[in-house]
C-alpha atoms as a PDB file:
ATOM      1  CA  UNK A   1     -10.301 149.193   7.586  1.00  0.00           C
ATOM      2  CA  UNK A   2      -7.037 150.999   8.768  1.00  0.00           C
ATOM      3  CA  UNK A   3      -3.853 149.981   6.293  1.00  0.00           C
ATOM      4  CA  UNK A   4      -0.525 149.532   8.374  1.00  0.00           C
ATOM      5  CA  UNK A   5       0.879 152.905   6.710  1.00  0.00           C
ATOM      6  CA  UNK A   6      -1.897 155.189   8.409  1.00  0.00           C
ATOM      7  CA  UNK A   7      -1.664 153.320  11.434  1.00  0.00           C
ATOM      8  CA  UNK A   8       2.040 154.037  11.289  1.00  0.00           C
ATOM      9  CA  UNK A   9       0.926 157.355  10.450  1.00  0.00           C
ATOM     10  CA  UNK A  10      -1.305 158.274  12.760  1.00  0.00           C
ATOM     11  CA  UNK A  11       1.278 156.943  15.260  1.00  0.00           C
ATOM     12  CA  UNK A  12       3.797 159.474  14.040  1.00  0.00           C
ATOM     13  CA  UNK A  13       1.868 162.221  14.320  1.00  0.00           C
ATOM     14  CA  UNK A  14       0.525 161.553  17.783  1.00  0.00           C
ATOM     15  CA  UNK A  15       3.937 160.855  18.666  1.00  0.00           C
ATOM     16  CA  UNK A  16       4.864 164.240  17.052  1.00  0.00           C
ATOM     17  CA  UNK A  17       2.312 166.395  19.099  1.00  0.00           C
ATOM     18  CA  UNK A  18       3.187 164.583  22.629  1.00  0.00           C
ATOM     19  CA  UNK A  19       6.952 165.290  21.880  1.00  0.00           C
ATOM     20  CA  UNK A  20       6.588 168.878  21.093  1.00  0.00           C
ATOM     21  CA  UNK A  21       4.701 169.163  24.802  1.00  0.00           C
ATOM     22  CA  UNK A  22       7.382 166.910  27.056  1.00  0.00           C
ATOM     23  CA  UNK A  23      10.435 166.789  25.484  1.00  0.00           C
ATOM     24  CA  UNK A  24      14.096 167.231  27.717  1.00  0.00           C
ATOM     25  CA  UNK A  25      17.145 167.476  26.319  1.00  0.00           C
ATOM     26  CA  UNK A  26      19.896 164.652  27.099  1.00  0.00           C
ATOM     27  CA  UNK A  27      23.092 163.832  25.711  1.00  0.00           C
ATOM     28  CA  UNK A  28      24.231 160.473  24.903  1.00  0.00           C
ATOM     29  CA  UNK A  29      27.893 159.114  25.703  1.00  0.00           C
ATOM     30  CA  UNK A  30      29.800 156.617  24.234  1.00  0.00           C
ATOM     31  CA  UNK A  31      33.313 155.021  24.821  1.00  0.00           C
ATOM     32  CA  UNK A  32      36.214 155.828  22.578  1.00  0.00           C
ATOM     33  CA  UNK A  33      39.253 153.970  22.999  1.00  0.00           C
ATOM     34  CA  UNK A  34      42.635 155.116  21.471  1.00  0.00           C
ATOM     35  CA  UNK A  35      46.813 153.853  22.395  1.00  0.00           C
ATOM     36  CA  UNK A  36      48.814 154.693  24.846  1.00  0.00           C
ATOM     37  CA  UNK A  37      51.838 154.133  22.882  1.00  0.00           C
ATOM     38  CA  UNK A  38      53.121 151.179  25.114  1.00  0.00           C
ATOM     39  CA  UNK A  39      50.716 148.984  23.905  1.00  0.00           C
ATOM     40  CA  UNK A  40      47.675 149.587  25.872  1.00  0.00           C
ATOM     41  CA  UNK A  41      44.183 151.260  25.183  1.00  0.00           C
ATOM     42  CA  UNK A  42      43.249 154.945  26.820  1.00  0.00           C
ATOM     43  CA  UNK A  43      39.802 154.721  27.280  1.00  0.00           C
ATOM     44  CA  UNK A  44      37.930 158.098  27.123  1.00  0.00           C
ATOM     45  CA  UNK A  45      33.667 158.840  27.219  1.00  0.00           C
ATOM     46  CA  UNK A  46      32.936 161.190  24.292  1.00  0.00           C
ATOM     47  CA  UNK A  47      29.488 163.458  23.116  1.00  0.00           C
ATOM     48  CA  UNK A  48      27.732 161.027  20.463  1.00  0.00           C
ATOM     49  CA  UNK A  49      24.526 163.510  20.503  1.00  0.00           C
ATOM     50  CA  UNK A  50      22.394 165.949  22.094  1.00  0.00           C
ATOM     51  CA  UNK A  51      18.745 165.290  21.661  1.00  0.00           C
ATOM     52  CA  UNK A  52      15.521 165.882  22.744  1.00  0.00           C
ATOM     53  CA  UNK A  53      13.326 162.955  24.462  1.00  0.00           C
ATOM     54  CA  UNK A  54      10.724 162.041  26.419  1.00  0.00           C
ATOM     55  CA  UNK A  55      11.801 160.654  29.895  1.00  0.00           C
ATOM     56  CA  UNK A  56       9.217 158.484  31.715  1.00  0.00           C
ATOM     57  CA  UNK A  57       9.631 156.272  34.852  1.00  0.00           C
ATOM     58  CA  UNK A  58       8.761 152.800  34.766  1.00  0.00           C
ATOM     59  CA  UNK A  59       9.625 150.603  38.004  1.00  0.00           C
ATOM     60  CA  UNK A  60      11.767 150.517  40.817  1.00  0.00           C
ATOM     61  CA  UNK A  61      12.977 148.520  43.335  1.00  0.00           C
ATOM     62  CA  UNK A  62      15.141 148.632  46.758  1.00  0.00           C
ATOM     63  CA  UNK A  63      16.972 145.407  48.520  1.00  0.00           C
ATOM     64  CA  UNK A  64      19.447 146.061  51.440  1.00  0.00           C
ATOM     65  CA  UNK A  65      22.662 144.257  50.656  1.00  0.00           C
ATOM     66  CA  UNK A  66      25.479 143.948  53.521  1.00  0.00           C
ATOM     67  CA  UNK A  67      24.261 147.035  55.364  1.00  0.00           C
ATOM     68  CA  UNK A  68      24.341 148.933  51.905  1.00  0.00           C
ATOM     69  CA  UNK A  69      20.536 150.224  49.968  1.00  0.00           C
ATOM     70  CA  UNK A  70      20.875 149.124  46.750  1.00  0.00           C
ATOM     71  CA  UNK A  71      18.566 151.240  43.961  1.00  0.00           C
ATOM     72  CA  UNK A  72      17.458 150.110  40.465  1.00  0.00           C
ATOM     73  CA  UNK A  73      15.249 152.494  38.594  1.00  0.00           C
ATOM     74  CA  UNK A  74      14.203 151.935  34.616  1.00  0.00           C
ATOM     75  CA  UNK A  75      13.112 154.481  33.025  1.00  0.00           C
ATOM     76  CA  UNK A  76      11.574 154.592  29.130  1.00  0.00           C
ATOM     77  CA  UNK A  77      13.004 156.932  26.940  1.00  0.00           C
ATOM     78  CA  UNK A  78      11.453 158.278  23.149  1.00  0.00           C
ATOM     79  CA  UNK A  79      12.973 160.038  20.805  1.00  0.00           C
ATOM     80  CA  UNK A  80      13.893 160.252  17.150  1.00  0.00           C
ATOM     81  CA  UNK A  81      15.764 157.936  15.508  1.00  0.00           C
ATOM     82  CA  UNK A  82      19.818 157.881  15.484  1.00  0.00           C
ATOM     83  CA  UNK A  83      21.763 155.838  13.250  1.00  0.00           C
ATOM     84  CA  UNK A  84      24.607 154.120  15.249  1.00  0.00           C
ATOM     85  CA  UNK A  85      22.789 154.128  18.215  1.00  0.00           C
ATOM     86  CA  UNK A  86      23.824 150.921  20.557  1.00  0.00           C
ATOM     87  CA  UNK A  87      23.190 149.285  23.911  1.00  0.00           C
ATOM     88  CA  UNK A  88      26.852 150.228  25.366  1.00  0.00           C
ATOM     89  CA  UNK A  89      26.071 153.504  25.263  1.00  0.00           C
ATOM     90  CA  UNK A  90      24.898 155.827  28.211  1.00  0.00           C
ATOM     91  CA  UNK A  91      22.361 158.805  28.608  1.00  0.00           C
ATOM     92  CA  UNK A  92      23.239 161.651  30.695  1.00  0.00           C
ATOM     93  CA  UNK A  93      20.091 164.065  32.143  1.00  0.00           C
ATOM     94  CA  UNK A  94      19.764 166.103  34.971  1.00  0.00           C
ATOM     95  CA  UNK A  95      23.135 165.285  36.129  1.00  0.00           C
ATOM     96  CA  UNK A  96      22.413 161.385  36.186  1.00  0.00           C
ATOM     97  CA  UNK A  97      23.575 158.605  33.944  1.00  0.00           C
ATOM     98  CA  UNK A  98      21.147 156.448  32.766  1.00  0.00           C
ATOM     99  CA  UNK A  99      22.678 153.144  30.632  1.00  0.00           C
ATOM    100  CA  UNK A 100      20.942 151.922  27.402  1.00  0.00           C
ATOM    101  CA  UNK A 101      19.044 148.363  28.349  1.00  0.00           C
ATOM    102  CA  UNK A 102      17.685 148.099  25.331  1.00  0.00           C
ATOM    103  CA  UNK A 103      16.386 149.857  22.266  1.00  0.00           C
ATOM    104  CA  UNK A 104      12.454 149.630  20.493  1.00  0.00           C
ATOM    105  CA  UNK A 105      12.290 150.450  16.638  1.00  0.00           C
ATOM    106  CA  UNK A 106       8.059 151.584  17.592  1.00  0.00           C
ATOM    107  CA  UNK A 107       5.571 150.715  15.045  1.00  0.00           C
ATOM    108  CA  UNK A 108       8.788 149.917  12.681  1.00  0.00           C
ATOM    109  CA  UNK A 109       8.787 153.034  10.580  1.00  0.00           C
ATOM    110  CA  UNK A 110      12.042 154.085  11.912  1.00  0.00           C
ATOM    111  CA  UNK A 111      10.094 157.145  13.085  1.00  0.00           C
ATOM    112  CA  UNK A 112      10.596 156.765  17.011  1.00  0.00           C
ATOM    113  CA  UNK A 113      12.906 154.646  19.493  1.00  0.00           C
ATOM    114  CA  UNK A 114      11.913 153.783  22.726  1.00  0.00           C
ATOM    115  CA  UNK A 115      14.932 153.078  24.716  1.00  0.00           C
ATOM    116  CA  UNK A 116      14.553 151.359  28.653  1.00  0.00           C
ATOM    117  CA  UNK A 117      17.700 152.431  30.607  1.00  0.00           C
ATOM    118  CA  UNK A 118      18.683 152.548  34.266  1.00  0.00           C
ATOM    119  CA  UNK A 119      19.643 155.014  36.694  1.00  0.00           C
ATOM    120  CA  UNK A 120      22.837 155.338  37.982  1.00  0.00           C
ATOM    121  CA  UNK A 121      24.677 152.592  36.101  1.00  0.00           C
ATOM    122  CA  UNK A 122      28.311 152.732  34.613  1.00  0.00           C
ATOM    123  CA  UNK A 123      28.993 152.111  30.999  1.00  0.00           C
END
């Protein structure tokens, strides 16, 4: 009978080999805030990190709204783990911003995140 560590394991490794084949690199934004002197807040994106990930798609959908097509597209992301990673952060590949839906600790060995984000959405 398989223990939970070689699961995890053999996980990682599969994980490992599949990343090595389809990995893209993206950077990942995140808002910095800092005074104006008068009393207010200048709010500015920064570089958290440049990583490699997997990108997949996952669903879409198109409704007509007032004459205008409105797009949402989610998209699953994997990739290594990094600390301080949040939800009001954004992605940036291929010229597109993707923002951070929600973020998947897989198999809980704090080996691999999967991230779902979507397309074209501001921070």
């Amino acid at each position: 009978m398989a223990t939970p560590q070689s699961v995890a394991s053999f996980a990682e490794q599969l994980l490992n080999v599949t990343f090595k084949s389809f990995n893209k690199p993206i950077v990942i934004h995140e808002l910095k805030g800092s005074n104006d002197g008068q009393g207010g807040v200048i709010v500015t994106t920064v570089v958290f990190a440049t990583v490699d990930a997997l990108i997949f798609p996952m669903k879409g959908s198109e409704k007509i709204n007032m004459g205008r097509l409105i797009t949402d597209q989610l998209f699953t992301v994997h990739l290594k783990p990094i600390t301080g990673l949040t939800t009001k952060m954004k992605l940036v590949y291929n010229g597109h911003d993707y923002q951070i839906r929600s973020i998947v600790n897989l198999v809980e060995s704090d080996s691999w995140f999967k991230l779902i984000v979507e397309k074209g959405k501001a921070l």
